[in-house]
Protein backbone atom coordinates (compact mmCIF):
# COMPACT_ATOMS: atom_id res chain seq x y z
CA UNK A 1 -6.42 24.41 -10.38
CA UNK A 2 -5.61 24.96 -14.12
CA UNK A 3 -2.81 23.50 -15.88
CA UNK A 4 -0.85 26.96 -16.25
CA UNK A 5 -0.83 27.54 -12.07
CA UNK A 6 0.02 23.26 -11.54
CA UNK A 7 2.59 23.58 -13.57
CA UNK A 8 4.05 26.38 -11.82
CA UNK A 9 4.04 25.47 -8.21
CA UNK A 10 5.15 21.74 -9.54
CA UNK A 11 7.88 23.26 -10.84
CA UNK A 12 8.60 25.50 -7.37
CA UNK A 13 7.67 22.45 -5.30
CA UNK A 14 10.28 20.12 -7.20
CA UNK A 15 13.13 22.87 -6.93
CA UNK A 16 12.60 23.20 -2.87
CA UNK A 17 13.78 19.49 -2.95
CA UNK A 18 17.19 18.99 -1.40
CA UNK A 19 19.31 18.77 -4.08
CA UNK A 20 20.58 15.95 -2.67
CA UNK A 21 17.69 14.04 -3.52
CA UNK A 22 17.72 14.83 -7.17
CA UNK A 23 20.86 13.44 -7.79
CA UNK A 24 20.46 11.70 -11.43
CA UNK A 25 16.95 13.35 -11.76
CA UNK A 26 17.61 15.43 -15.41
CA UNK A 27 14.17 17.06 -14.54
CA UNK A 28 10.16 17.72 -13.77
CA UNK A 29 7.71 17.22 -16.98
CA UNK A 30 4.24 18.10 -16.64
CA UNK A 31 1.26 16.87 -19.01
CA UNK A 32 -2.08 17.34 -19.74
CA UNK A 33 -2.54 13.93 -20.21
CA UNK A 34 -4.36 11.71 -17.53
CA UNK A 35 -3.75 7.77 -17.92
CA UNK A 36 -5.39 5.42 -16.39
CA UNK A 37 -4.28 2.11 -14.75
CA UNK A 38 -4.72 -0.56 -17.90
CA UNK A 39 -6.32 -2.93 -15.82
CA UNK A 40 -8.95 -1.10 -13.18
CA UNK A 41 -11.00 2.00 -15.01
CA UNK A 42 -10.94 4.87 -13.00
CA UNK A 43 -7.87 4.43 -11.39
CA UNK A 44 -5.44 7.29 -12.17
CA UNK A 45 -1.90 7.45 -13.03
CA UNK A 46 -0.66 10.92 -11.02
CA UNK A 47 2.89 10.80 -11.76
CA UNK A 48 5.72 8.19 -13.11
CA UNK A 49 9.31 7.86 -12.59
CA UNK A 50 10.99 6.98 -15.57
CA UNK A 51 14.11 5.60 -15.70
CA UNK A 52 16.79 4.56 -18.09
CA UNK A 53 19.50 2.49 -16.50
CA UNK A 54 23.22 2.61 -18.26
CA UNK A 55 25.45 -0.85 -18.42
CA UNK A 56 27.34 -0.88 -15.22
CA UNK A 57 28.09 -2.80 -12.25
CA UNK A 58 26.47 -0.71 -9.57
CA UNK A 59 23.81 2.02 -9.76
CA UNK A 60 24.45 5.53 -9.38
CA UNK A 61 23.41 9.33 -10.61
CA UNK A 62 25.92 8.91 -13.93
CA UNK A 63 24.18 5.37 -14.18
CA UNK A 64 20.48 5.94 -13.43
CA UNK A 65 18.79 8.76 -15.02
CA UNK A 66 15.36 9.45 -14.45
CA UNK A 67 12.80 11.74 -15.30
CA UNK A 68 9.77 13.01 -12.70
CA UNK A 69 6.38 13.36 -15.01
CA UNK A 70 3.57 14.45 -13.32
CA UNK A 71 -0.32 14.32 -14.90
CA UNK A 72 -2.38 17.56 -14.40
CA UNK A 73 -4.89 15.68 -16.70
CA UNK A 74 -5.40 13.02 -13.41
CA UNK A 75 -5.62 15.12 -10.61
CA UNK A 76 -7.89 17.24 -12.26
CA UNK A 77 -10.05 13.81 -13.13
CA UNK A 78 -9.98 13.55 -9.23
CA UNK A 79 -10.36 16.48 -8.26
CA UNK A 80 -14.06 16.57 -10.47
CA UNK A 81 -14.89 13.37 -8.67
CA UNK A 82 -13.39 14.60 -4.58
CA UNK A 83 -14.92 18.46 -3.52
CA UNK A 84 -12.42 17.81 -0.67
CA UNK A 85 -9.42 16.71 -3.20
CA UNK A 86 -6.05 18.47 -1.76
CA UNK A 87 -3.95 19.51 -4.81
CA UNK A 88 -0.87 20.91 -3.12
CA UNK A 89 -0.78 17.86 -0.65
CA UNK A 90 -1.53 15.02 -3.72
CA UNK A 91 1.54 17.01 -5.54
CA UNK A 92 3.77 16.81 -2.99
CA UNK A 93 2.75 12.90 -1.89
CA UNK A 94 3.16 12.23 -5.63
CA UNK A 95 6.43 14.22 -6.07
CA UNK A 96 8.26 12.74 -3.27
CA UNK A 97 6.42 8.95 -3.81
CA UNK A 98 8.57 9.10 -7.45
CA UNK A 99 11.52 10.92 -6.30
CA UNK A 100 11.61 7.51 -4.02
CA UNK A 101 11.39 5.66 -6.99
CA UNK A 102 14.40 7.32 -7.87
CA UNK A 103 16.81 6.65 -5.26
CA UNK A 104 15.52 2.96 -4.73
CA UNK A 105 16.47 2.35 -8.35
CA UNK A 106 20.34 3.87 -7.10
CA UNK A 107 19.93 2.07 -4.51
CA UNK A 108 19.23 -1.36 -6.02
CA UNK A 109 16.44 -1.38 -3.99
CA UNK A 110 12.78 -2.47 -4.99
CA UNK A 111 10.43 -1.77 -1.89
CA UNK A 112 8.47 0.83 -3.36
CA UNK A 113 7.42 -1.40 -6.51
CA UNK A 114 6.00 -3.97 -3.21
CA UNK A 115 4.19 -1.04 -1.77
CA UNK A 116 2.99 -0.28 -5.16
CA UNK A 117 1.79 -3.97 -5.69
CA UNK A 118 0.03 -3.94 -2.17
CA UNK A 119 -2.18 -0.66 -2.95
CA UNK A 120 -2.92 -1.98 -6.79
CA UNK A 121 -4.14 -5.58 -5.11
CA UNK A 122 -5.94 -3.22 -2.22
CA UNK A 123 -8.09 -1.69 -5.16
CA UNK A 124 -8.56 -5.10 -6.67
CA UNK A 125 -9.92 -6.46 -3.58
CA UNK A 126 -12.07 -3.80 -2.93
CA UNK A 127 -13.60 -4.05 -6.55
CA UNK A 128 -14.40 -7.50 -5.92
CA UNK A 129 -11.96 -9.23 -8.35
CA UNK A 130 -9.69 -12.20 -7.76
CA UNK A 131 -6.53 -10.58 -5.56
CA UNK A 132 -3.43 -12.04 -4.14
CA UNK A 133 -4.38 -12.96 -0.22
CA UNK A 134 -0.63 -12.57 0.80
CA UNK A 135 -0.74 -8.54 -0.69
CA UNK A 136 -0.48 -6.99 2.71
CA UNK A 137 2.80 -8.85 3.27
CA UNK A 138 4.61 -6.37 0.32
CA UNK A 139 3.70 -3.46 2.48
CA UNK A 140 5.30 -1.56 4.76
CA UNK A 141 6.37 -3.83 7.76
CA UNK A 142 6.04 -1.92 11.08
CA UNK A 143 6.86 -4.36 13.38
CA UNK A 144 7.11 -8.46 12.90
CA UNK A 145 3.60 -9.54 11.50
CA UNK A 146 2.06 -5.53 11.28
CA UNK A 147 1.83 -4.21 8.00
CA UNK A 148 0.64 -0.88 6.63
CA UNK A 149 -1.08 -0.44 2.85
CA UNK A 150 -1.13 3.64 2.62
CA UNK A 151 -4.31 4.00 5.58
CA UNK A 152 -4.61 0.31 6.54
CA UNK A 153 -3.32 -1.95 8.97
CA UNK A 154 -2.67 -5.20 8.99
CA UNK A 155 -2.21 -7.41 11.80
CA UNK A 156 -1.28 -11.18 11.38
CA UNK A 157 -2.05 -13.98 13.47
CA UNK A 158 -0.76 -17.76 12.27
CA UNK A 159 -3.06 -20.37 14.39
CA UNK A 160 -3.02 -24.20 13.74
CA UNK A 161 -6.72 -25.90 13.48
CA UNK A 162 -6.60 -26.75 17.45
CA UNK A 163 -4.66 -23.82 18.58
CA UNK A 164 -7.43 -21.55 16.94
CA UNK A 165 -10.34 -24.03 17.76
CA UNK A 166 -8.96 -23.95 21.95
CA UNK A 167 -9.37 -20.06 22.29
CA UNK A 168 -12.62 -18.05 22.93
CA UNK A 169 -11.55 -15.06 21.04
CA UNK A 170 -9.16 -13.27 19.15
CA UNK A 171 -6.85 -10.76 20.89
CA UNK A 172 -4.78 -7.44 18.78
CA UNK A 173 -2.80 -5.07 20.60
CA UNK A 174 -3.32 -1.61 18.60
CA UNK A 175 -1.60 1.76 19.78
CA UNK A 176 -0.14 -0.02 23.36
CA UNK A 177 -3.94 -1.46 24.41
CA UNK A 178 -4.61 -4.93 24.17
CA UNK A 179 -8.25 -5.57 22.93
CA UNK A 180 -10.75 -8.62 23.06
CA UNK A 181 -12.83 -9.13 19.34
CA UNK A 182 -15.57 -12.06 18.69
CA UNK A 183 -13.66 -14.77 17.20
CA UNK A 184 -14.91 -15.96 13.60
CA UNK A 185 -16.96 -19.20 14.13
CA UNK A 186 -14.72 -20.47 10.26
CA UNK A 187 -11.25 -19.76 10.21
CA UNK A 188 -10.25 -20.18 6.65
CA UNK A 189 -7.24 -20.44 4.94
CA UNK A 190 -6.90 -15.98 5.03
CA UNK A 191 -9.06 -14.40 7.15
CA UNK A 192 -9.47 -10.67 6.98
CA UNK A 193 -11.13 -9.67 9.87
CA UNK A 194 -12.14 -5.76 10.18
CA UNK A 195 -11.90 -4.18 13.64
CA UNK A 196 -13.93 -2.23 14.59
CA UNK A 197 -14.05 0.26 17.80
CA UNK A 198 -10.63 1.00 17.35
CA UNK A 199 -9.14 4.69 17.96
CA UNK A 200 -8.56 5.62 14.28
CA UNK A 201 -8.96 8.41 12.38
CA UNK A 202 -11.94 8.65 9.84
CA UNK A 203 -9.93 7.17 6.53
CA UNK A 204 -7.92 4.54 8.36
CA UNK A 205 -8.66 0.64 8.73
CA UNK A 206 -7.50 -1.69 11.08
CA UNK A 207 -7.62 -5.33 10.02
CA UNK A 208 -6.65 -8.82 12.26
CA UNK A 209 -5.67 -11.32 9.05
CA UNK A 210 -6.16 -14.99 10.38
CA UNK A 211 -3.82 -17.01 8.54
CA UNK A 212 -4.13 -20.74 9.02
CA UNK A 213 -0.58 -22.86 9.73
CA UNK A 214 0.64 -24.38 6.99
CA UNK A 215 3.13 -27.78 6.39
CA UNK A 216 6.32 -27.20 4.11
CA UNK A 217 4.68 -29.57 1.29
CA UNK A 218 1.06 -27.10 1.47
CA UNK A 219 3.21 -23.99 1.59
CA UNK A 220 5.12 -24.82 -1.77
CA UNK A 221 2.17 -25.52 -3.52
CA UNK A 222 0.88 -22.35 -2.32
CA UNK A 223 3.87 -20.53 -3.59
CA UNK A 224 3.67 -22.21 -7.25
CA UNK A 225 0.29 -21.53 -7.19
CA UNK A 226 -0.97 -25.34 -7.50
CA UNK A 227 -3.67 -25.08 -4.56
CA UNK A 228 -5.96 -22.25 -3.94
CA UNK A 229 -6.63 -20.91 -0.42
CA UNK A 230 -9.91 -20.33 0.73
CA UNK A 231 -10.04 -16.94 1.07
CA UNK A 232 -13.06 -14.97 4.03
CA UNK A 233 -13.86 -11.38 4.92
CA UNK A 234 -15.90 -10.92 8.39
CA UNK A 235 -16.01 -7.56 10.69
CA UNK A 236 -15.96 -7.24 14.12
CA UNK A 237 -16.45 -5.18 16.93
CA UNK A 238 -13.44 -5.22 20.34
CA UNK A 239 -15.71 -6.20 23.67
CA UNK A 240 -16.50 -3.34 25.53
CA UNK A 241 -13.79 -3.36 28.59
CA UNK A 242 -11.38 -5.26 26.91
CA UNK A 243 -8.47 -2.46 27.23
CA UNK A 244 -5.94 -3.58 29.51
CA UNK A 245 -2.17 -3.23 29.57
């Protein structure tokens, strides 16, 4: 898609937004330019909200102004790289991802920066370079202890040394089936475990994160960062017959 026909249908796609929703947005800009995350090459900036706050008490449209800018320069740089890259679907993902920005910023509300945090230490991870364990926990929480990065799931289980040393194997409960997986023979301090043999679709992940029980004293230091946890990364499959109720 050139720049000429983004342009255009960003420009249609933002004005089909409630205008309810745009409350203290002064507009749409869209550039040629395609920045890249400062930290991970290749990583692509597709849109910003920027926002200038005004001295006052509480946040609201006459206090928060943003404006929506959107990068033609990175989705073409992904486009080049995906033959199956979506433009209109990225556009409107991005649009409405920064018009959340937005209203969280009204709100007083900082979830989307977590969310943001969780899929920049996902890439990290990924990369092999030194990522916070604890990411998934700045995700989206579905339910207590399941959290979901954009297409992963994460599924945590807290076990003392003898609690996790007592059972045979680990059990997760995914889409209202309980299932039976090989239980890692070290348990770590984090342990992401990959499931696999799970009903998922092709770009989603399922993980079980084993997170070892820790005493008040070892969970400050963990939190001031004076002890480092030992961090492991296994895969395994769910035991054939292990659905159940």
């Amino acid at each position: 898609m050139d720049f000429r026909d983004f342009e255009q249908r960003a420009r249609l796609a933002f004005k089909e937004i409630p205008a309810g929703y745009r409350d203290g947005v002064d507009g749409l800009t869209v550039s040629r330019e395609a920045p890249t995350h400062p930290d991970l090459p290749g990583v692509y900036t597709l849109g910003e909200c920027l926002t200038e706050e005004h001295v006052s008490d509480f946040g609201s449209p006459e206090t928060t102004r943003s404006v929506i800018a959107l990068y033609w320069g990175s989705f073409s740089a992904l486009s080049s790289e995906n033959p199956d890259f979506d433009w209109e679907e990225e556009m409107w993902e991005t649009l409405t991802h920064e018009l959340r920005h937005h209203l969280e910023s009204l709100a007083g509300d900082d979830a989307l920066e977590g969310v943001d945090f969780a899929a920049d230490q996902t890439f990290q991870r990924f990369e092999g370079r030194p990522f916070d364990p604890w990411y998934y926990q700045h995700g989206v929480e579905i339910e207590p202890g399941v959290y979901q990065v954009e297409k992963s799931w994460y599924i945590e289980q807290l076990w003392s040394e003898t609690e996790y040393a007592a059972v045979p194997s680990l059990t997760v409960q995914w889409k209202g089936e309980r299932h039976r997986l090989p239980k890692p023979d070290v348990m770590g301090d984090v342990h992401f475990v990959l499931v696999r043999g799970l009903p998922v679709e092709d770009d989603e992940a399922v993980e079980v994160v084993v997170v070892r029980k820790r005493s008040w004293w070892q969970e400050v230091k963990r939190v001031l960062g004076t002890s480092r946890a030992q961090i492991l990364e296994s895969e395994a499959w769910v035991e054939r017959g292990s659905e159940g109720p």
